[in-house]
Protein backbone atom coordinates (compact mmCIF):
# COMPACT_ATOMS: atom_id res chain seq x y z
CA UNK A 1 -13.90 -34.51 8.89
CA UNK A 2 -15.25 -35.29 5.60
CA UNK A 3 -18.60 -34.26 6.53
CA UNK A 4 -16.96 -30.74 6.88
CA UNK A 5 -15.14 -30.47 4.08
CA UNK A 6 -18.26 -30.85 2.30
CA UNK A 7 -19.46 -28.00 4.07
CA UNK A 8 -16.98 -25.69 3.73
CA UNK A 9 -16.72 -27.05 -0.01
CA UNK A 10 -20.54 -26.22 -0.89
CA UNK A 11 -20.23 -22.52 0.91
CA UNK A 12 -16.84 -22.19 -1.57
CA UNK A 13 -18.92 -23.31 -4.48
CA UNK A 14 -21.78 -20.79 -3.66
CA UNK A 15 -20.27 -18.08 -2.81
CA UNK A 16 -17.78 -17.87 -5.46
CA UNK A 17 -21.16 -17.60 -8.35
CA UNK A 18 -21.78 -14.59 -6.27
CA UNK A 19 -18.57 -12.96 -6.13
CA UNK A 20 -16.93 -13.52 -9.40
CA UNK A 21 -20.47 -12.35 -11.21
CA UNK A 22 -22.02 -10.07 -8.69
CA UNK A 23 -22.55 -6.18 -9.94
CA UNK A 24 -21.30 -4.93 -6.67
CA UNK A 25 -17.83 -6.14 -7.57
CA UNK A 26 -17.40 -4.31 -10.88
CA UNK A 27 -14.89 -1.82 -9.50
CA UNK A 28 -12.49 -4.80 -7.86
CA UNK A 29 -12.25 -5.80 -11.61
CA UNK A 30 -11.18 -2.13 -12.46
CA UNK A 31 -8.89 -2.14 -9.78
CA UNK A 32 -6.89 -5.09 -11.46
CA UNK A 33 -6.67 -3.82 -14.88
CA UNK A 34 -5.19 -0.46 -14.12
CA UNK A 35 -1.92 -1.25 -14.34
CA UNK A 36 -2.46 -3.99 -17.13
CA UNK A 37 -3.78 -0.83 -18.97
CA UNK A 38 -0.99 1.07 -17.88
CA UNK A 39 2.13 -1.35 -18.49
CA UNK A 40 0.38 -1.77 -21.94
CA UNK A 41 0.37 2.00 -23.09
CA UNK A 42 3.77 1.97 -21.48
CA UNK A 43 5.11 -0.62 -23.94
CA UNK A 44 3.34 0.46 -27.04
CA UNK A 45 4.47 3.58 -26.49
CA UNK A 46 8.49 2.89 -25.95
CA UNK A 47 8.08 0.93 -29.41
CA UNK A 48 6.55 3.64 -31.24
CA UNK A 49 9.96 5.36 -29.72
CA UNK A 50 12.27 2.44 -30.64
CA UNK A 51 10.15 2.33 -34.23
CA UNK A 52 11.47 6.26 -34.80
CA UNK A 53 15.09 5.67 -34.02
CA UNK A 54 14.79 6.72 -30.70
CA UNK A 55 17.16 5.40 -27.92
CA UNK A 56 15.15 3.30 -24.70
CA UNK A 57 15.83 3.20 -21.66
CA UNK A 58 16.95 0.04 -20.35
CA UNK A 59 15.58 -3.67 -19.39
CA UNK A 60 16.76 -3.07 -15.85
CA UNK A 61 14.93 0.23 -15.72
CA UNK A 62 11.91 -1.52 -16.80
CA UNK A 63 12.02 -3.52 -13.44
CA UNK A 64 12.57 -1.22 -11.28
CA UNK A 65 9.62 0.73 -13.08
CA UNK A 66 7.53 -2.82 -12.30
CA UNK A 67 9.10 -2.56 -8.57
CA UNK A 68 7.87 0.70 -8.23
CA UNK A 69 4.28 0.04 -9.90
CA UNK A 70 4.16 -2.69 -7.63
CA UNK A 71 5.04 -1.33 -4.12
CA UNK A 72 2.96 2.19 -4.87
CA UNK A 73 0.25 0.98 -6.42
CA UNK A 74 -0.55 -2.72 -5.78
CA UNK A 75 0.21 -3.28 -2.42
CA UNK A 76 -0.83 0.43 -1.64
CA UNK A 77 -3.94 0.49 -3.36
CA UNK A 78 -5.31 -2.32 -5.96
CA UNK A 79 -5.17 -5.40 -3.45
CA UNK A 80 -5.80 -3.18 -0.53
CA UNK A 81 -8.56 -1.76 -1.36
CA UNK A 82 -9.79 -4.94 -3.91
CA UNK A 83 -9.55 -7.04 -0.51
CA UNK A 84 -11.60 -4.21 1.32
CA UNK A 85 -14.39 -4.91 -1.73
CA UNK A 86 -14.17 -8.70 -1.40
CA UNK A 87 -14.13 -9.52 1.91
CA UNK A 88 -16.22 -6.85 3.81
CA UNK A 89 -18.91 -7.61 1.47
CA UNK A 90 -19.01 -11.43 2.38
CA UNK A 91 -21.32 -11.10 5.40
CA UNK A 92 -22.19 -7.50 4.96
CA UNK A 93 -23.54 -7.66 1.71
CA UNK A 94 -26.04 -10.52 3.06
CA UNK A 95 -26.74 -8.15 5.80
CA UNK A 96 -27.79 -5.77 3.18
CA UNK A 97 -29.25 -7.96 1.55
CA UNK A 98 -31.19 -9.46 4.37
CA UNK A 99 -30.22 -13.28 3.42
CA UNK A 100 -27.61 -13.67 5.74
CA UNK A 101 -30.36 -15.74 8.57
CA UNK A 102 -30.40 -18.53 5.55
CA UNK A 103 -27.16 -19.43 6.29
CA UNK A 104 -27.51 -19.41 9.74
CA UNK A 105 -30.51 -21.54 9.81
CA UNK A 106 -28.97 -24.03 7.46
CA UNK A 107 -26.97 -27.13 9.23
CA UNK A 108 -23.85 -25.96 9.10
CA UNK A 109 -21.12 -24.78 12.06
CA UNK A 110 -20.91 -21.20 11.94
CA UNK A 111 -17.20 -21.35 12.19
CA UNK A 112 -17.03 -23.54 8.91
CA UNK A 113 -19.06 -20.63 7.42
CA UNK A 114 -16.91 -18.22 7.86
CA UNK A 115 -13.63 -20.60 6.76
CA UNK A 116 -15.88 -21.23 3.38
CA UNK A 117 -16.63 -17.63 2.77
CA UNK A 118 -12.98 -16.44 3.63
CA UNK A 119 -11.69 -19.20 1.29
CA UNK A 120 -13.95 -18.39 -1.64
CA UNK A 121 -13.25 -14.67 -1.26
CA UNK A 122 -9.06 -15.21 -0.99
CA UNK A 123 -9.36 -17.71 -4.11
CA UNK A 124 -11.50 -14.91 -6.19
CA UNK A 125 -8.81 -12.22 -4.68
CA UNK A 126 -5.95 -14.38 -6.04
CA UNK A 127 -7.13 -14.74 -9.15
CA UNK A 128 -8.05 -11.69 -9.76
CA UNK A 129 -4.68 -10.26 -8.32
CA UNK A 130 -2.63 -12.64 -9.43
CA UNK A 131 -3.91 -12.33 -13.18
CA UNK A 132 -2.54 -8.57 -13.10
CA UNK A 133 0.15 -9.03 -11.42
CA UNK A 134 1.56 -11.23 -14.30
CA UNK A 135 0.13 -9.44 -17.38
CA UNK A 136 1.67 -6.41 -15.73
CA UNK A 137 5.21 -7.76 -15.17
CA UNK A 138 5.08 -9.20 -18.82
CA UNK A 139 3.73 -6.27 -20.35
CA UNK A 140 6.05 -3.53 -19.16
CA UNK A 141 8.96 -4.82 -20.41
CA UNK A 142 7.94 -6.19 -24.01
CA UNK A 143 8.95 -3.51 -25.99
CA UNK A 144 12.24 -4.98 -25.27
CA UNK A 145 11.66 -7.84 -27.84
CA UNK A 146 13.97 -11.10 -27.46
CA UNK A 147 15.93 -9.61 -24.86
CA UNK A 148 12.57 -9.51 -22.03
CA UNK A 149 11.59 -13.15 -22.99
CA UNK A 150 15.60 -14.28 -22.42
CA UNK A 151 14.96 -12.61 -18.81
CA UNK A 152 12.02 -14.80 -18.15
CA UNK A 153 13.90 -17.77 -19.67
CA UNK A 154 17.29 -17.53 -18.89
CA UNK A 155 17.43 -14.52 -16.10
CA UNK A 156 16.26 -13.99 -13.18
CA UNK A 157 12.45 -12.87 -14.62
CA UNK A 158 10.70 -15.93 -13.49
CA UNK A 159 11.94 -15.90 -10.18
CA UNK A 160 11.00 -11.93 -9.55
CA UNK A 161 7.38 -13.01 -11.34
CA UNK A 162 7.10 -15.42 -8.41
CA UNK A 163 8.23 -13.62 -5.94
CA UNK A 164 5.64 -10.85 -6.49
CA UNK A 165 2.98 -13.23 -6.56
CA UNK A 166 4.05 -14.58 -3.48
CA UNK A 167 3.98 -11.40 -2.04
CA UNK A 168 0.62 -10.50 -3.41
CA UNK A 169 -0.59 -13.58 -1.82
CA UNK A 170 0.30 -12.79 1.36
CA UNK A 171 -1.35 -9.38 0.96
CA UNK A 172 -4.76 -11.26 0.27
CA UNK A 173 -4.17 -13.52 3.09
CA UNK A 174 -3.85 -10.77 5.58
CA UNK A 175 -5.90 -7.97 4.64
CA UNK A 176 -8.37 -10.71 3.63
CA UNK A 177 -8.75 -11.95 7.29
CA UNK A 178 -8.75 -8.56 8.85
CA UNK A 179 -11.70 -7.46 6.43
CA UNK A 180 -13.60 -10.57 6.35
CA UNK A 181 -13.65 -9.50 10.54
CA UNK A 182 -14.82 -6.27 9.54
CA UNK A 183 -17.28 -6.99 7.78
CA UNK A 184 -18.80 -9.22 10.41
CA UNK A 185 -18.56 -7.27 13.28
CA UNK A 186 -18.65 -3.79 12.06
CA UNK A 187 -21.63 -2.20 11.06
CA UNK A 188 -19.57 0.12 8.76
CA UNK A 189 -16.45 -1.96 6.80
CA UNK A 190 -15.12 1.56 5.38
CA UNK A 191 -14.51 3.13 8.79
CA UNK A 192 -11.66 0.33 10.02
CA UNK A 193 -10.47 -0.23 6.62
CA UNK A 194 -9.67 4.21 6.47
CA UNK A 195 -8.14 3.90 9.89
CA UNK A 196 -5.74 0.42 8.37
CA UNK A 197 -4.92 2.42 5.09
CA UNK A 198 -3.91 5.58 7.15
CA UNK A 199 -1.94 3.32 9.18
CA UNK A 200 0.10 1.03 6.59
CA UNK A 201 0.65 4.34 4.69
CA UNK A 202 2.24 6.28 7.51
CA UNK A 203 5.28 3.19 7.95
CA UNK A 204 7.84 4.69 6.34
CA UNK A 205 7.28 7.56 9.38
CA UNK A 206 6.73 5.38 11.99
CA UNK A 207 9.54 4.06 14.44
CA UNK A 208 11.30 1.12 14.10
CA UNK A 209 9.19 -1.09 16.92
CA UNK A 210 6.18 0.12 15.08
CA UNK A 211 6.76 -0.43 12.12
CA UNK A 212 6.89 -4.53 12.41
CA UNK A 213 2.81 -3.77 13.50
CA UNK A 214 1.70 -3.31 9.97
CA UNK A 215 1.56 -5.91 7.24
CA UNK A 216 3.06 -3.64 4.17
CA UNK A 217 6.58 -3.55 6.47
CA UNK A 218 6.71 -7.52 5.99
CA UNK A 219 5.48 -7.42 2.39
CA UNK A 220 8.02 -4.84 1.16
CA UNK A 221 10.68 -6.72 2.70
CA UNK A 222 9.83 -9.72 0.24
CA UNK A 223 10.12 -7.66 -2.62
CA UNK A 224 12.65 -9.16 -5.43
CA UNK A 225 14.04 -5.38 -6.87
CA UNK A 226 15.27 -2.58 -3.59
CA UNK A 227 13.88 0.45 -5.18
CA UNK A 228 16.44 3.42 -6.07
CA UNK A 229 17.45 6.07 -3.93
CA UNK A 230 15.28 9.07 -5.29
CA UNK A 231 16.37 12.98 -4.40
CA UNK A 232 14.96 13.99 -1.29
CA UNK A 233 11.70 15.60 -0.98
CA UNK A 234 10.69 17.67 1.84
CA UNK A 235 9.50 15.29 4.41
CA UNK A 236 12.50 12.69 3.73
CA UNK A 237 14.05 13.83 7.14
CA UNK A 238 10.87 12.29 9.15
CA UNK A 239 11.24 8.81 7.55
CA UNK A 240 12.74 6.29 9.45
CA UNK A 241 15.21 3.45 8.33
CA UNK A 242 14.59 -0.25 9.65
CA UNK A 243 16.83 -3.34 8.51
CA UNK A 244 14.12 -5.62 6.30
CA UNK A 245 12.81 -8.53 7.93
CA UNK A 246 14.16 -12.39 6.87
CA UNK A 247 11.70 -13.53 4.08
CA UNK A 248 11.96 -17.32 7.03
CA UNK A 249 10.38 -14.72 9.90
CA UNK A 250 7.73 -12.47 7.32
CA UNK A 251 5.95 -15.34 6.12
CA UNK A 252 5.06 -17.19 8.68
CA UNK A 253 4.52 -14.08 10.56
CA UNK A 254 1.89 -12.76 8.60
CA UNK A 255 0.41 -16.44 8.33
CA UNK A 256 0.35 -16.70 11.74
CA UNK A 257 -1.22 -13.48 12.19
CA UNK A 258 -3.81 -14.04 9.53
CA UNK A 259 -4.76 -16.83 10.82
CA UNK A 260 -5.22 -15.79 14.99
CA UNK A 261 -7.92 -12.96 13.07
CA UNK A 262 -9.29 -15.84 11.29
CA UNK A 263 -9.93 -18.24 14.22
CA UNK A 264 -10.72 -15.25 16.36
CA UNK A 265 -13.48 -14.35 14.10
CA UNK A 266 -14.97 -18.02 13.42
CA UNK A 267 -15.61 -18.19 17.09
CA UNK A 268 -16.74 -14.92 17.91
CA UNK A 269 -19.14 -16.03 15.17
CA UNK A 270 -21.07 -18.61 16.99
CA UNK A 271 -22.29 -15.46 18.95
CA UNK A 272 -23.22 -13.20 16.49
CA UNK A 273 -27.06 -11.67 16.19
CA UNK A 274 -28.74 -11.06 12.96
CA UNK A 275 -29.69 -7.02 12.96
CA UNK A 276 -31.83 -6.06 9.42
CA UNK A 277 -32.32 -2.73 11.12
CA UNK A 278 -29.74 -0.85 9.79
């Protein structure tokens, strides 16, 4: 056991030089300070407001502005798409690279390969994610002086703060494992990550039975702040409403699920061919 822990600890330590500093990865990094850019002009600009005399809105409105930066943008987008960058290019980027027979000649179980590359990827995902996530949360609110750093202190801002990061852990976890399978398997990562973005986008239209089929259903039901009731738009009729899931069933759910892709793809592993001719 120790033997592989070693293992899967040296892949970890290698991989993670190349993914934190590789060139490849520049727009994941872009991806994560969006919204820190965007929760920052927000703030600076309601205190230019409140410097003027002008009336703000309130702190509550400045969660449910976080809620709905979070749900649109970071689970829709930033850690979808940041996951698709990370994980596809684990194996596929070696393919490109034509390195990827090095590892596969060195003494090492090709299932522990792909546990030390999925590892290194989530941790560099989590990081990454996790970084924004907080600067965002504290930045959207501090133009609302003493009385944001009494919510994180005294209120409930803490436990929102973790719940989001919770829930952006989870959304590594999952999309991780289903792209770190992509990118093994499929020559082109792009084409099943499209067809799971269509498909995670299109839940608030799907029924009931399908929506529990898609990870954002389970993530969403995690989330700390219930959005407001907007006006209706035009296609508000086709959207379907399904009763949230327990947060006891949607965690280990998606763990569980996360990790069948996981083992599934660490064995189908031991069979995989080396192809440069791409």
């Amino acid at each position: 056991m120790n033997s592989v822990l070693h293992q899967i600890a040296a892949v970890i330590r290698l991989e993670l030089k190349k993914t934190f500093f590789t060139r490849r990865g520049w727009w994941v990094y872009m991806l994560a300070l969006a919204p820190v850019g965007l929760t920052l002009l927000h703030t600076v600009t309601m205190s230019r407001f409140q410097a003027y005399g002008r009336r703000g809105h309130s702190l509550y409105t400045d969660t449910e502005i976080f809620a709905f930066l979070f749900q649109t943008y970071f689970l829709r987008l930033g850690i979808f798409f940041g996951c698709v960058g990370i994980f596809s290019n684990l194996f596929r980027a070696e393919m490109l690279e034509k390195t990827l027979h090095y590892y596969f000649l060195a003494p090492i179980r090709r299932e522990w390969l792909v546990i030390g590359k999925y590892l290194s990827g989530l941790l560099v995902a989590v990081v990454v994610f996790g970084v924004s996530v907080g600067l965002s949360m504290y930045l959207v609110g501090r133009h609302q002086g003493a009385a944001w750093s009494s919510f994180f202190s005294n209120g409930p801002g803490m436990g929102q703060l973790a719940q989001y990061l919770l829930i952006a852990l989870l959304a590594c976890i999952g999309y991780g494992a289903v792209f770190v399978f992509a990118g093994l398997f499929v020559r082109n990562p792009m084409i099943p990550a499209a067809v799971v973005w269509v498909w995670e986008n299109l839940n608030p239209f799907l029924p009931s039975f399908l929506k529990k089929l898609s990870v954002i259903f389970y993530l969403k039901s995690l989330a700390p702040v219930t959005l407001p009731v907007r006006t209706p738009t035009p296609i508000s009729f086709l959207m379907v409403d399904t009763e949230p899931v327990p947060a006891h069933y949607a965690v280990p759910g998606l763990l569980l699920v996360a990790l069948a892709i996981l083992i599934y793809a660490a064995i189908a592993a031991r069979r995989a061919e080396i192809s440069y001719s791409e």
